[in-house]
N, C-alpha and C. Protein backbone atom coordinates (compact mmCIF):
# COMPACT_ATOMS: atom_id res chain seq x y z
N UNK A 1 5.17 -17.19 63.15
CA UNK A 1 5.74 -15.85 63.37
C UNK A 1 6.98 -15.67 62.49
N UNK A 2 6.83 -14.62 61.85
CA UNK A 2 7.85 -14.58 61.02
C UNK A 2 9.24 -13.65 61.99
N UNK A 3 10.47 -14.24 62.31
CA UNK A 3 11.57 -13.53 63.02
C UNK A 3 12.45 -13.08 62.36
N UNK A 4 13.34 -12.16 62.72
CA UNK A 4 13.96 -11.15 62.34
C UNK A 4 15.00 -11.14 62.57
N UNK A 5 16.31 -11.48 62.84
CA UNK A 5 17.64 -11.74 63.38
C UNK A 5 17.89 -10.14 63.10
N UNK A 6 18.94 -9.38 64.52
CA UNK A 6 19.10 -8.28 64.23
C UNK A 6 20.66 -8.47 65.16
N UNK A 7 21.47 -8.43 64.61
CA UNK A 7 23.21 -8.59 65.16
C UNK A 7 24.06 -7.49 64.57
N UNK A 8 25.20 -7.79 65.21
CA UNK A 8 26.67 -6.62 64.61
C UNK A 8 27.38 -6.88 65.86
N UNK A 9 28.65 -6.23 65.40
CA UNK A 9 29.55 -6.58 66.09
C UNK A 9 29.51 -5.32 67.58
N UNK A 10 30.11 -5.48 68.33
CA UNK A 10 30.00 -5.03 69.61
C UNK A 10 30.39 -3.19 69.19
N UNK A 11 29.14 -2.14 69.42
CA UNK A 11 29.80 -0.94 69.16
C UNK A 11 29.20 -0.81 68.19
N UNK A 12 28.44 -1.39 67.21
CA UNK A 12 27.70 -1.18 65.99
C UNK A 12 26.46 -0.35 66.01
N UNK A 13 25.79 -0.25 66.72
CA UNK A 13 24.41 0.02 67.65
C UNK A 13 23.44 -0.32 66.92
N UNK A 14 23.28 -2.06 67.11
CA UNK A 14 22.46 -2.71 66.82
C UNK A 14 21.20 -2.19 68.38
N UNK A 15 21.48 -2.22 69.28
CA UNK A 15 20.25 -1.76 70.45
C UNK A 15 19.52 -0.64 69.73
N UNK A 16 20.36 0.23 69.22
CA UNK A 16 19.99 1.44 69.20
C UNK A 16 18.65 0.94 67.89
N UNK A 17 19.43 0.39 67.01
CA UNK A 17 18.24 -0.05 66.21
C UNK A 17 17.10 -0.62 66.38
N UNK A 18 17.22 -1.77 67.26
CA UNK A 18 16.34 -2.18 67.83
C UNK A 18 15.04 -1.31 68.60
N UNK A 19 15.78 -0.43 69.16
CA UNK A 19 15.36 0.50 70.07
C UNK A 19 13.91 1.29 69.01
N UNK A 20 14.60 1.59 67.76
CA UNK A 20 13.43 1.99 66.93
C UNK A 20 12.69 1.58 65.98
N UNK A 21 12.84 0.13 66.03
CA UNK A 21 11.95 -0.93 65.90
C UNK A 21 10.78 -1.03 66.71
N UNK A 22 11.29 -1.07 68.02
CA UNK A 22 11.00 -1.07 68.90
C UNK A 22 9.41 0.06 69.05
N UNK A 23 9.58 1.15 68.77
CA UNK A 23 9.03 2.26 68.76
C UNK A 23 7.97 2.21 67.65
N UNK A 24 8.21 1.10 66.95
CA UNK A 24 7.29 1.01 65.96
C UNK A 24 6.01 -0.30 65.83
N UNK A 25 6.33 -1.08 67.41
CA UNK A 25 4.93 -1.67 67.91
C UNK A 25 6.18 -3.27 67.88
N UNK A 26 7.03 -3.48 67.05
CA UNK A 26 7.84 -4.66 67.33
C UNK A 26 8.20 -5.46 68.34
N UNK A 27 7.98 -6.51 68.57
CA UNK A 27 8.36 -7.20 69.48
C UNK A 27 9.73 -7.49 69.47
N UNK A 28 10.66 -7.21 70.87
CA UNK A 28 12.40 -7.26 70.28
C UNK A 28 12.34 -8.40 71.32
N UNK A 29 13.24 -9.40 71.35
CA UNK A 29 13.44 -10.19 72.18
C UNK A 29 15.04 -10.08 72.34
N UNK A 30 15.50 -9.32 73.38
CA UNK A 30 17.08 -9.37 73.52
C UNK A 30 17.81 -10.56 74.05
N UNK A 31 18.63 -11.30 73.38
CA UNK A 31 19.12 -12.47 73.66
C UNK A 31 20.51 -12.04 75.09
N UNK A 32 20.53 -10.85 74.95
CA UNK A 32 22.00 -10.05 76.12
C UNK A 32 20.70 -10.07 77.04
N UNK A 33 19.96 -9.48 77.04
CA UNK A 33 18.84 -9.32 78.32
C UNK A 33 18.55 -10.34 79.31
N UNK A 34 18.04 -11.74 78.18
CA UNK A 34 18.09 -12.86 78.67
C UNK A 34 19.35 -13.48 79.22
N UNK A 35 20.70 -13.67 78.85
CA UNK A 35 21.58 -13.93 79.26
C UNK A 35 22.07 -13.77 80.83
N UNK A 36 21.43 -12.08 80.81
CA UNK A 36 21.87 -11.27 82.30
C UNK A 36 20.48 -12.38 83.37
N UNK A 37 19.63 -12.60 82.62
CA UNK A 37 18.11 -13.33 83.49
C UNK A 37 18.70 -14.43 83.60
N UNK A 38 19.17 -15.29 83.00
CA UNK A 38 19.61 -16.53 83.45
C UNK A 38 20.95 -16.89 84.74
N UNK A 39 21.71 -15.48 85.20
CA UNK A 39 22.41 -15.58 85.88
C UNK A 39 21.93 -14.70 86.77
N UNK A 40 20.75 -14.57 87.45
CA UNK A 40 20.17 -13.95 88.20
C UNK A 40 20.35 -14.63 89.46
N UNK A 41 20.36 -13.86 90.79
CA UNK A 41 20.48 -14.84 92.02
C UNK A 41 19.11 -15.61 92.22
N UNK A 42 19.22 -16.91 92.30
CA UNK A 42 18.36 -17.88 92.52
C UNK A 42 18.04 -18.79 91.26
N UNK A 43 18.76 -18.20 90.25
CA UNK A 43 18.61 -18.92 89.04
C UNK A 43 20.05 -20.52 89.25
N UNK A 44 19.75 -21.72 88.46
CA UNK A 44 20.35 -22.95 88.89
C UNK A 44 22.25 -22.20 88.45
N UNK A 45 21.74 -21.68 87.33
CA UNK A 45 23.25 -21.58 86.13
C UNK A 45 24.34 -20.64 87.03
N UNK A 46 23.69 -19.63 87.95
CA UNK A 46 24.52 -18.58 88.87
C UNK A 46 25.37 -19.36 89.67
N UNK A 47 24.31 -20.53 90.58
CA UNK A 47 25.28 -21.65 91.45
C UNK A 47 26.38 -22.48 90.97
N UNK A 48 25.97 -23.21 89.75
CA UNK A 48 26.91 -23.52 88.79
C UNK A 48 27.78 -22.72 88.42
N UNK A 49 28.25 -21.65 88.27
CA UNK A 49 29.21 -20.64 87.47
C UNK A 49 29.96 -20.65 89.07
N UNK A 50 29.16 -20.28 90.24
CA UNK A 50 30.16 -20.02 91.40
C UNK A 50 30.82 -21.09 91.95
N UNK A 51 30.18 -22.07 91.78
CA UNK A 51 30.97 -23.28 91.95
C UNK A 51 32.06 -24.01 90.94
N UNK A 52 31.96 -23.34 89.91
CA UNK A 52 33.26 -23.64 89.03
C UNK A 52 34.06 -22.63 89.23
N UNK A 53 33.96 -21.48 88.99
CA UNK A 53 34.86 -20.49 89.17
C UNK A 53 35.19 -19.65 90.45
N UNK A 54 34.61 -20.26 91.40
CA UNK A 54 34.84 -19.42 92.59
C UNK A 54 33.60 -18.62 93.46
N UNK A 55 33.41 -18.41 94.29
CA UNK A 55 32.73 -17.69 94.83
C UNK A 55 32.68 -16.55 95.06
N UNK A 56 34.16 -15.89 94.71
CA UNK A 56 34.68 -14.56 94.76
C UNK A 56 33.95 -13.82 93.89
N UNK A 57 33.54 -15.12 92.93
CA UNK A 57 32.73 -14.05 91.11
C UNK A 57 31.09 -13.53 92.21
N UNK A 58 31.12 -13.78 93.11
CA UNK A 58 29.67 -13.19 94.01
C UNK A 58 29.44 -12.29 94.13
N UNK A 59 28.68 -11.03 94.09
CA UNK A 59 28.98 -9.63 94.98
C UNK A 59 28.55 -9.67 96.56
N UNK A 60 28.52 -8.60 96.87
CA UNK A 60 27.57 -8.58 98.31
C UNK A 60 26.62 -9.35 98.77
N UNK A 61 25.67 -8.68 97.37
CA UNK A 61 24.32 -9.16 97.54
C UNK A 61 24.33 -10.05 96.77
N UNK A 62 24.75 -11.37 96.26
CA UNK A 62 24.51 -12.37 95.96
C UNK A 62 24.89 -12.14 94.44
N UNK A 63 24.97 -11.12 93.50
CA UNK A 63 24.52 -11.25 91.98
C UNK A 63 26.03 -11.28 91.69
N UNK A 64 26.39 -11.62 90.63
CA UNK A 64 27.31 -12.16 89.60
C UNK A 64 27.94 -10.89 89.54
N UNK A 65 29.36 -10.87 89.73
CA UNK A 65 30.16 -9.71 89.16
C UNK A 65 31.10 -10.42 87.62
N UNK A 66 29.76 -9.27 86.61
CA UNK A 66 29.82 -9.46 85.38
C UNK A 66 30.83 -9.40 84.82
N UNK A 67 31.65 -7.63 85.68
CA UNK A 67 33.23 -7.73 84.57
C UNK A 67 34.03 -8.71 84.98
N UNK A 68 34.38 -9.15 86.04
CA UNK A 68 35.31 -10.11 86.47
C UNK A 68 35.33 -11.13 85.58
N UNK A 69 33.42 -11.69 85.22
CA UNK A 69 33.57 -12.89 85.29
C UNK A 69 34.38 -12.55 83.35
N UNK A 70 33.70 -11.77 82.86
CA UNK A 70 34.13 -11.59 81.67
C UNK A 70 35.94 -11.53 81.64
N UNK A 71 36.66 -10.99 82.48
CA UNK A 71 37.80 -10.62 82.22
C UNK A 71 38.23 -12.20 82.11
N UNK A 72 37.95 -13.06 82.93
CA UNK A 72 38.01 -14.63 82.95
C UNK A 72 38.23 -15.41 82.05
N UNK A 73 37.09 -14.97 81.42
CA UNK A 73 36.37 -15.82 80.13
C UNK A 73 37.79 -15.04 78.92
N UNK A 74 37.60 -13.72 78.55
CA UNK A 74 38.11 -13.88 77.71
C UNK A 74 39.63 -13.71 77.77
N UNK A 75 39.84 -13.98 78.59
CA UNK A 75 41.69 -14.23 78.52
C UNK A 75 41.73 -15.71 78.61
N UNK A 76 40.23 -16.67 78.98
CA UNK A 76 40.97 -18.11 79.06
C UNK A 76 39.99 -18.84 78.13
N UNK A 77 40.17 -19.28 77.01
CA UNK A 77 39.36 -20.09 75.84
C UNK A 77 38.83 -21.50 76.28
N UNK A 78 39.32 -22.00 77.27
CA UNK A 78 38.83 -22.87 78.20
C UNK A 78 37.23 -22.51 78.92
N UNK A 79 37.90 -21.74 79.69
CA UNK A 79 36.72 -21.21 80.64
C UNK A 79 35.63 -20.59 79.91
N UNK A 80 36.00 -19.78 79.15
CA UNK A 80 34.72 -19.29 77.82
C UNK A 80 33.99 -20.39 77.24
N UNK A 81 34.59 -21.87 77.49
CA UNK A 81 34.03 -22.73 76.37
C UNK A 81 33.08 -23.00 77.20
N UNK A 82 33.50 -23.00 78.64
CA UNK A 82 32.80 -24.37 79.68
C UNK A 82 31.42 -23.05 79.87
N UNK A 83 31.44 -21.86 80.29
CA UNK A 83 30.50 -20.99 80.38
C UNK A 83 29.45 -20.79 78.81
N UNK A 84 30.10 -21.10 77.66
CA UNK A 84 28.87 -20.79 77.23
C UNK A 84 28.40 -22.59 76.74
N UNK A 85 28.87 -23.52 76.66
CA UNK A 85 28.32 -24.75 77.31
C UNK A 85 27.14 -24.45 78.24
N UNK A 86 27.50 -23.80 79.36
CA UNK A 86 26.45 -23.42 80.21
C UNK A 86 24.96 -22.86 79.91
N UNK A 87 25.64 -22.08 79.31
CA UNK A 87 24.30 -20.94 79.07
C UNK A 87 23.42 -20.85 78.18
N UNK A 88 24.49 -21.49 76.53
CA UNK A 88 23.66 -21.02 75.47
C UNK A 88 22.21 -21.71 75.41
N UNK A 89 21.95 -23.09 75.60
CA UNK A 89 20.97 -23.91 75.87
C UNK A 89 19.84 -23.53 76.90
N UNK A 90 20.27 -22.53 77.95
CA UNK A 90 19.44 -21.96 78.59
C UNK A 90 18.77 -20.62 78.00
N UNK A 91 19.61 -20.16 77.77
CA UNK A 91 19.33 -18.51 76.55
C UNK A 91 18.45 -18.79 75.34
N UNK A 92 18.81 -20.26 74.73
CA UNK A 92 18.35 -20.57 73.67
C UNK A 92 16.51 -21.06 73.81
N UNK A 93 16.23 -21.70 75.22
CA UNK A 93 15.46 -21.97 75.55
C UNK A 93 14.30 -21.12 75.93
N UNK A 94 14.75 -19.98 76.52
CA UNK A 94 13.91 -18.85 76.78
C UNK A 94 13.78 -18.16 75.79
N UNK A 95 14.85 -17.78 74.60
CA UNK A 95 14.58 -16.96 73.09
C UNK A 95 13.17 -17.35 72.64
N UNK A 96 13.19 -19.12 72.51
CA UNK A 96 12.11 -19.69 71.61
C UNK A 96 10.65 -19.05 72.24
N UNK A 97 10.97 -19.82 73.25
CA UNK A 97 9.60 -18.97 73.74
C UNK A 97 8.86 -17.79 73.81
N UNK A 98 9.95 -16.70 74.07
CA UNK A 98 9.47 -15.01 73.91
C UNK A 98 9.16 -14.97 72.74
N UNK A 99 9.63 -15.43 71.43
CA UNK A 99 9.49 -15.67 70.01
C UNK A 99 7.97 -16.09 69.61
N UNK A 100 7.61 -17.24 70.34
CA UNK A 100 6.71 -17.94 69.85
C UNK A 100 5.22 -17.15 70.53
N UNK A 101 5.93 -16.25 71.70
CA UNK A 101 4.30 -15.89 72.01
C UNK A 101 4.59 -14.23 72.05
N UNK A 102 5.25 -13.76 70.72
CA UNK A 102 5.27 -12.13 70.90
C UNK A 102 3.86 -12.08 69.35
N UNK A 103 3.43 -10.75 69.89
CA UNK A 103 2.19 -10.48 69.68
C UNK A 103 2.92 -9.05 68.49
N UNK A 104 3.44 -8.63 67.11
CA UNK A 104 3.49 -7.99 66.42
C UNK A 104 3.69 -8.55 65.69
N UNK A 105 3.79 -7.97 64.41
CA UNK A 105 3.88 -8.02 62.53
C UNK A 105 4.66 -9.09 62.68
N UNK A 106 6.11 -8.63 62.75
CA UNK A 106 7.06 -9.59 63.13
C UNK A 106 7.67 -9.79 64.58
N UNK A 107 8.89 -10.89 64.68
CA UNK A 107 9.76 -10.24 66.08
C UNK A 107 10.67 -10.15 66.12
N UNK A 108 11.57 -9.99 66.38
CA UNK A 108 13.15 -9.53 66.50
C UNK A 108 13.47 -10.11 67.49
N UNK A 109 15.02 -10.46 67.17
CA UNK A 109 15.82 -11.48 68.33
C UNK A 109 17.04 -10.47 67.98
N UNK A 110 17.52 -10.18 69.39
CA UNK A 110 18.76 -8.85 69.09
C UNK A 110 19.29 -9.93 69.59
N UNK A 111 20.38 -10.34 69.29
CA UNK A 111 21.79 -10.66 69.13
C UNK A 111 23.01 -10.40 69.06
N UNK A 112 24.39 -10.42 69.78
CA UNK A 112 25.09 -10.26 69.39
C UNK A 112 25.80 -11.26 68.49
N UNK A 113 25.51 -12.64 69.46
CA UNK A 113 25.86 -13.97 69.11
C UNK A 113 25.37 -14.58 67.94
N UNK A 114 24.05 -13.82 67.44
CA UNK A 114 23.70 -14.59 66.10
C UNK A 114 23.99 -15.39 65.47
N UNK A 115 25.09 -15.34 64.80
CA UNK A 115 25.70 -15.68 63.91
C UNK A 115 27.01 -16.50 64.19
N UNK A 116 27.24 -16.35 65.54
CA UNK A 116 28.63 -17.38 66.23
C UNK A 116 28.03 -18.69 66.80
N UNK A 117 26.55 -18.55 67.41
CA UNK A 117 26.04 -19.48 67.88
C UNK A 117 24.62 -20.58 66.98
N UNK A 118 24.00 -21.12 67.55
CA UNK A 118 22.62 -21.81 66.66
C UNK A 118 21.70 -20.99 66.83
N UNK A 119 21.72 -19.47 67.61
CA UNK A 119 20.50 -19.01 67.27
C UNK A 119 20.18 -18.08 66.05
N UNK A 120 20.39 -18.34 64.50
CA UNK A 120 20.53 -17.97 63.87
C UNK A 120 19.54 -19.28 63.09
N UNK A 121 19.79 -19.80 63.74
CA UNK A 121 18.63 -21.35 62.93
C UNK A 121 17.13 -21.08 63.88
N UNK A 122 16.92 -19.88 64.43
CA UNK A 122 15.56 -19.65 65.28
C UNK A 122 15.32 -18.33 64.39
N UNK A 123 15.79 -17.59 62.93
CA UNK A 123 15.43 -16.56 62.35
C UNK A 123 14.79 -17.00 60.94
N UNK A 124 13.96 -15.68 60.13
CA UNK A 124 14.10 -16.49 58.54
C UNK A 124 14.60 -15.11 57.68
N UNK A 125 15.28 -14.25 58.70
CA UNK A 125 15.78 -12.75 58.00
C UNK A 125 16.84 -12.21 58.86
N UNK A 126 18.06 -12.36 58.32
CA UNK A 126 18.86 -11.45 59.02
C UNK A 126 19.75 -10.11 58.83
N UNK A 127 19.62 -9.43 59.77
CA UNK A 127 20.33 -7.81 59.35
C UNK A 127 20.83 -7.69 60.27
N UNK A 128 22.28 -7.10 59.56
CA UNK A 128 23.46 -6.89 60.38
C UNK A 128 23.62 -5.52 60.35
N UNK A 129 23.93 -4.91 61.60
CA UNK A 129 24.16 -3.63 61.72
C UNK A 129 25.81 -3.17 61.37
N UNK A 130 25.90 -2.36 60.31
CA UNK A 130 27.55 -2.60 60.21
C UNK A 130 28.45 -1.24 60.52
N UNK A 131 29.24 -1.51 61.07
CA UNK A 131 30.31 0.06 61.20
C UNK A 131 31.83 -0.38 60.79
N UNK A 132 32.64 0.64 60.57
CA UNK A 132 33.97 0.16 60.27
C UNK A 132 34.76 -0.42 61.96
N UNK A 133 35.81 -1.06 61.67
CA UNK A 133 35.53 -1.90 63.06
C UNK A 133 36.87 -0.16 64.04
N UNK A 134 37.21 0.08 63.43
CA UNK A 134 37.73 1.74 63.84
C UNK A 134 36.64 2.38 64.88
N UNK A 135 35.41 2.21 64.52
CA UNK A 135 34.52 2.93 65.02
C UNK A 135 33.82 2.16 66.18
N UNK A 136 33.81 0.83 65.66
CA UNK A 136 33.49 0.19 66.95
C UNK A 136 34.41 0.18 68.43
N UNK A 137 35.64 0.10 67.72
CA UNK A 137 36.19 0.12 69.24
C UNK A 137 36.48 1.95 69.93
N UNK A 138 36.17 3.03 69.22
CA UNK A 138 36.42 4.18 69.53
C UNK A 138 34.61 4.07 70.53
N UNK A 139 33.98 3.84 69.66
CA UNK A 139 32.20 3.90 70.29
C UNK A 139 32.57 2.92 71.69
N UNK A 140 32.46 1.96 71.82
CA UNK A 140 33.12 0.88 72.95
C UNK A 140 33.63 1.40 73.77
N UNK A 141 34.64 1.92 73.66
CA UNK A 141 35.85 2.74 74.54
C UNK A 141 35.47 3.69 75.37
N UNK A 142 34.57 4.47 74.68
CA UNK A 142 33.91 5.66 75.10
C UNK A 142 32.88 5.35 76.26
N UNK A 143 31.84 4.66 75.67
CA UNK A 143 30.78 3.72 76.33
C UNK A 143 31.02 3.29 77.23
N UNK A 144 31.70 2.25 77.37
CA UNK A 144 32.09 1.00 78.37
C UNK A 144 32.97 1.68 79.18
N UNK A 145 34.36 2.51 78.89
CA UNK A 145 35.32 2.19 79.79
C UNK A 145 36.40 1.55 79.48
N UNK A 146 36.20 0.47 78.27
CA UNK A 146 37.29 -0.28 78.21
C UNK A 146 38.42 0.03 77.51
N UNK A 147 39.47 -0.64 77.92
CA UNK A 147 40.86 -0.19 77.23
C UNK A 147 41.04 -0.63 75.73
N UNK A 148 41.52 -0.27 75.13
CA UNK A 148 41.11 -0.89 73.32
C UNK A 148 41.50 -1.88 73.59
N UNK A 149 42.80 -2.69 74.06
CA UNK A 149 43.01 -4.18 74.12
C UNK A 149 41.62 -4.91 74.24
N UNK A 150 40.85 -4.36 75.65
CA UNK A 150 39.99 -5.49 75.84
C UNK A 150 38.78 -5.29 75.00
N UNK A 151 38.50 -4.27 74.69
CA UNK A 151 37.61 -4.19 73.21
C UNK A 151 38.05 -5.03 72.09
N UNK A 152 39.40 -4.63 71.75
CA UNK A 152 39.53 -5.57 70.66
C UNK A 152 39.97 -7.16 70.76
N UNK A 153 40.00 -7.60 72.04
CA UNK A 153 39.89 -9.31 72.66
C UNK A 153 38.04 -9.47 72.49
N UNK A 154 37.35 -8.61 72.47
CA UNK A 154 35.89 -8.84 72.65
C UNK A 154 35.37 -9.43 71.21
N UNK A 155 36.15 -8.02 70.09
CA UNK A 155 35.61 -8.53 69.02
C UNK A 155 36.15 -9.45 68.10
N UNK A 156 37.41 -10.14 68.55
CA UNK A 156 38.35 -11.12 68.28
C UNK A 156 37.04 -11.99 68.21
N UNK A 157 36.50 -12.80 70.04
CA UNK A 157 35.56 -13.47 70.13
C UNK A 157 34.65 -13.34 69.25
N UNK A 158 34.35 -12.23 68.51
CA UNK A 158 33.01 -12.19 67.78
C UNK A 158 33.28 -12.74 65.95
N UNK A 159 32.29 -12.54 64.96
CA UNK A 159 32.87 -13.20 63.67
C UNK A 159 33.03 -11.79 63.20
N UNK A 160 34.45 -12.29 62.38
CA UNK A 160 35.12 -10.76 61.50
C UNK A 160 33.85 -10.05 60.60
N UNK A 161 33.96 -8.55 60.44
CA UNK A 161 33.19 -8.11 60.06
C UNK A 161 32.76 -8.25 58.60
N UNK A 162 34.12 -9.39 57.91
CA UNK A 162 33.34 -9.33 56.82
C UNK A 162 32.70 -10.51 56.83
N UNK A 163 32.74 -11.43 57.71
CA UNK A 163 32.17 -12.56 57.32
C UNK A 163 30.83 -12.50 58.05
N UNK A 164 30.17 -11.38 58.72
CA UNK A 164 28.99 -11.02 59.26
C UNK A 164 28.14 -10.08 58.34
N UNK A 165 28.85 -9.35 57.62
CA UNK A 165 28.40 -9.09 56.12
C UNK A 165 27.94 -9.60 55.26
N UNK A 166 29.20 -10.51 54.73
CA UNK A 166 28.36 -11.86 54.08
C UNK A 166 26.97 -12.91 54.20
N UNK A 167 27.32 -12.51 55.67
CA UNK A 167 25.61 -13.67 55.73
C UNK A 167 24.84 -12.78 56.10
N UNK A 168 24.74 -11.82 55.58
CA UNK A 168 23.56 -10.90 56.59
C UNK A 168 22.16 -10.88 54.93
N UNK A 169 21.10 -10.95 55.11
CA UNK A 169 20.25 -10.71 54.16
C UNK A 169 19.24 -9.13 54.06
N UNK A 170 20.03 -8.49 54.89
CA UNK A 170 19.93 -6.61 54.87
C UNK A 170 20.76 -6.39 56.01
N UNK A 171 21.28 -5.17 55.32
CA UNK A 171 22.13 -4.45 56.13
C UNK A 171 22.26 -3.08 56.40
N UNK A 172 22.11 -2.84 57.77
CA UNK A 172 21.84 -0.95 57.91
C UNK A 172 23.33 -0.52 58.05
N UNK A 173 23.77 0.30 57.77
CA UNK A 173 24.90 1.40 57.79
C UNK A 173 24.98 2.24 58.85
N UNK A 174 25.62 2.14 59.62
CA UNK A 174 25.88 3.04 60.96
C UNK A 174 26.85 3.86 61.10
N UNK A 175 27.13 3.96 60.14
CA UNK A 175 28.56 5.12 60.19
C UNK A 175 28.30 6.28 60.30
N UNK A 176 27.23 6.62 60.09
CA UNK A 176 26.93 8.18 59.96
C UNK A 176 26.19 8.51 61.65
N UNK A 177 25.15 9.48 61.45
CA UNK A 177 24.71 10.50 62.55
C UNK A 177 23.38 9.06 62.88
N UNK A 178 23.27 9.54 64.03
CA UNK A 178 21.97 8.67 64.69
C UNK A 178 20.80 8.99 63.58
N UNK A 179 20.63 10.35 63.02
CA UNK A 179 19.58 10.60 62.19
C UNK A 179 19.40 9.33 61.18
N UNK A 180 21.01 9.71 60.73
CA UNK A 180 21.16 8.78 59.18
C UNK A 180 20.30 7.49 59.73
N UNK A 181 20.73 6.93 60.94
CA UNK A 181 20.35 5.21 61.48
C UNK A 181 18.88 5.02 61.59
N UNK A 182 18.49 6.02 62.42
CA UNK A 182 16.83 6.25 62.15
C UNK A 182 16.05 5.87 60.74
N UNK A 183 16.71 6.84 60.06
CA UNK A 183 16.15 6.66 58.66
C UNK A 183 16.37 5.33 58.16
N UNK A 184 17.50 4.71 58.08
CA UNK A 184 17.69 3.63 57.48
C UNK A 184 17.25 2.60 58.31
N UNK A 185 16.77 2.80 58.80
CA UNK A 185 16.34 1.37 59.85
C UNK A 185 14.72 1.66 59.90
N UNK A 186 13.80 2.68 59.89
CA UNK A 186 12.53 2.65 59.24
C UNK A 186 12.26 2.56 57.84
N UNK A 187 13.53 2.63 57.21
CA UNK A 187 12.73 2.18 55.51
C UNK A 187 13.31 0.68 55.88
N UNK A 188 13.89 0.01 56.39
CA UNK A 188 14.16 -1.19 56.46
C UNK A 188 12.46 -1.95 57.16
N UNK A 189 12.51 -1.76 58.01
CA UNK A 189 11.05 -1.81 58.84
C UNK A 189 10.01 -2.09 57.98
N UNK A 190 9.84 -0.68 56.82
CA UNK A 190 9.09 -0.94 55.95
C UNK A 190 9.11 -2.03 55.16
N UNK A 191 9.97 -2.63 54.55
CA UNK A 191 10.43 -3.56 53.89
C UNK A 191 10.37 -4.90 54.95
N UNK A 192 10.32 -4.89 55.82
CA UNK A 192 10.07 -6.16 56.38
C UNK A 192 8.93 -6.92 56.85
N UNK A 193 8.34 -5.52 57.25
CA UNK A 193 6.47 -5.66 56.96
C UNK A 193 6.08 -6.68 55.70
N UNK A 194 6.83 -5.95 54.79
CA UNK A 194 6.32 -6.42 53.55
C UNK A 194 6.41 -7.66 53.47
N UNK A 195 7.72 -8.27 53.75
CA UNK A 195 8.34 -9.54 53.97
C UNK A 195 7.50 -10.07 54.80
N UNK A 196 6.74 -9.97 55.86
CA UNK A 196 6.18 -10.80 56.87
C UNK A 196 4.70 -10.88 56.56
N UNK A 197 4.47 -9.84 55.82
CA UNK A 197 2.81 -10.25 55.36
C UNK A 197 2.93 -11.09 54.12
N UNK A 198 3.82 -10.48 53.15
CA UNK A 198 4.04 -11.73 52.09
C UNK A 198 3.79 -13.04 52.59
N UNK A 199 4.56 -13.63 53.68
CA UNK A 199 5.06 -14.35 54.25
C UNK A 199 3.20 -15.18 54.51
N UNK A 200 2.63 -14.28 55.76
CA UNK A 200 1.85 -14.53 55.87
C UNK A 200 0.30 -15.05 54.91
N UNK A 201 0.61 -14.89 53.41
CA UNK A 201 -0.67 -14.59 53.05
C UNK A 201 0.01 -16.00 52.42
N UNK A 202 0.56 -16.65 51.77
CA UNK A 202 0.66 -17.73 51.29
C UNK A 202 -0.13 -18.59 51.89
């Protein structure tokens, strides 16, 4: 199977891209999707997280209160280390698999982490969705809720935008209107077809 690495920095609207990939018979495998599945109540990694950090991180009904645990993580570089210790090996484990048995041309692994973590050694094409980082935290802000500090502590955690540029092997432009993104992300599509049957006919 030929895979597709599809990342950017937080606010970029890499989903959104995905989203019309998506629309075009692609198999997306969201690595954030999986993340939220692995800390599901009854999953091993949820008990583990409450037993290191408290039980308070619980809600009502048993599931993980996400912002907390995040506010945690990224004010303490400790605790961020020991949590994704935790997880990535579990995330990483379930990626391979959705990968290995998705049924289109190609597949796509949405990412934010791409490129910070080893799942970037599970792609053989990567495209970075890029915006000026101005725009990411105004899009963010809007979106989320969050205060620009903690937007811009988010994308601290993430790799600077130029060095996610640099390794990217296509790159869509998001600065403009959702139209513009559409467009540039189906002639990309096109071009990757190409890439994956190439791929294939050797």
């Amino acid at each position: 199977m030929f895979v597709i690495g599809l990342t950017g920095g937080i606010g970029s609207g890499k989903s959104a891209a995905a989203h019309i990939l998506e629309s075009q018979g692609i198999v997306c495998v969201d690595a954030d999707i999986i993340a939220r599945e692995v800390v599901e109540p009854g999953e091993p990694a949820l008990e583990r997280i409450a037993d290191h950090f408290g039980a308070e991180l619980l809600q009502a009904d048993g599931s993980l209160d996400r912002a907390r645990l995040r506010q945690i993580v990224f004010a303490d570089p400790e605790a961020r280390s020991w949590l994704e210790g935790l997880l990535h090996p579990l995330i990483r484990e379930r990626i391979i698999h959705r990968l290995h048995t998705a049924k289109s041309e190609y597949a796509l692994l949405v990412s934010p982490l791409l490129l910070e973590t080893d799942q970037h050694s599970l792609v053989d094409h990567i495209v970075v969705v890029d915006v000026p980082e101005e725009t990411q935290i105004a899009r963010t802000a809007s979106r989320d809720g969050n205060s620009r500090e903690q937007v811009e502590r988010i994308m601290a955690a993430q790799m600077s935008r130029e060095d996610r540029v640099a390794k990217a092997d296509s790159i869509i432009d998001n600065s403009g209107t959702p139209e513009a993104l559409t467009e540039a992300t189906l002639k990309l599509h096109q071009a990757l077809l190409s890439l994956a049957r190439n791929r294939s006919n050797r």
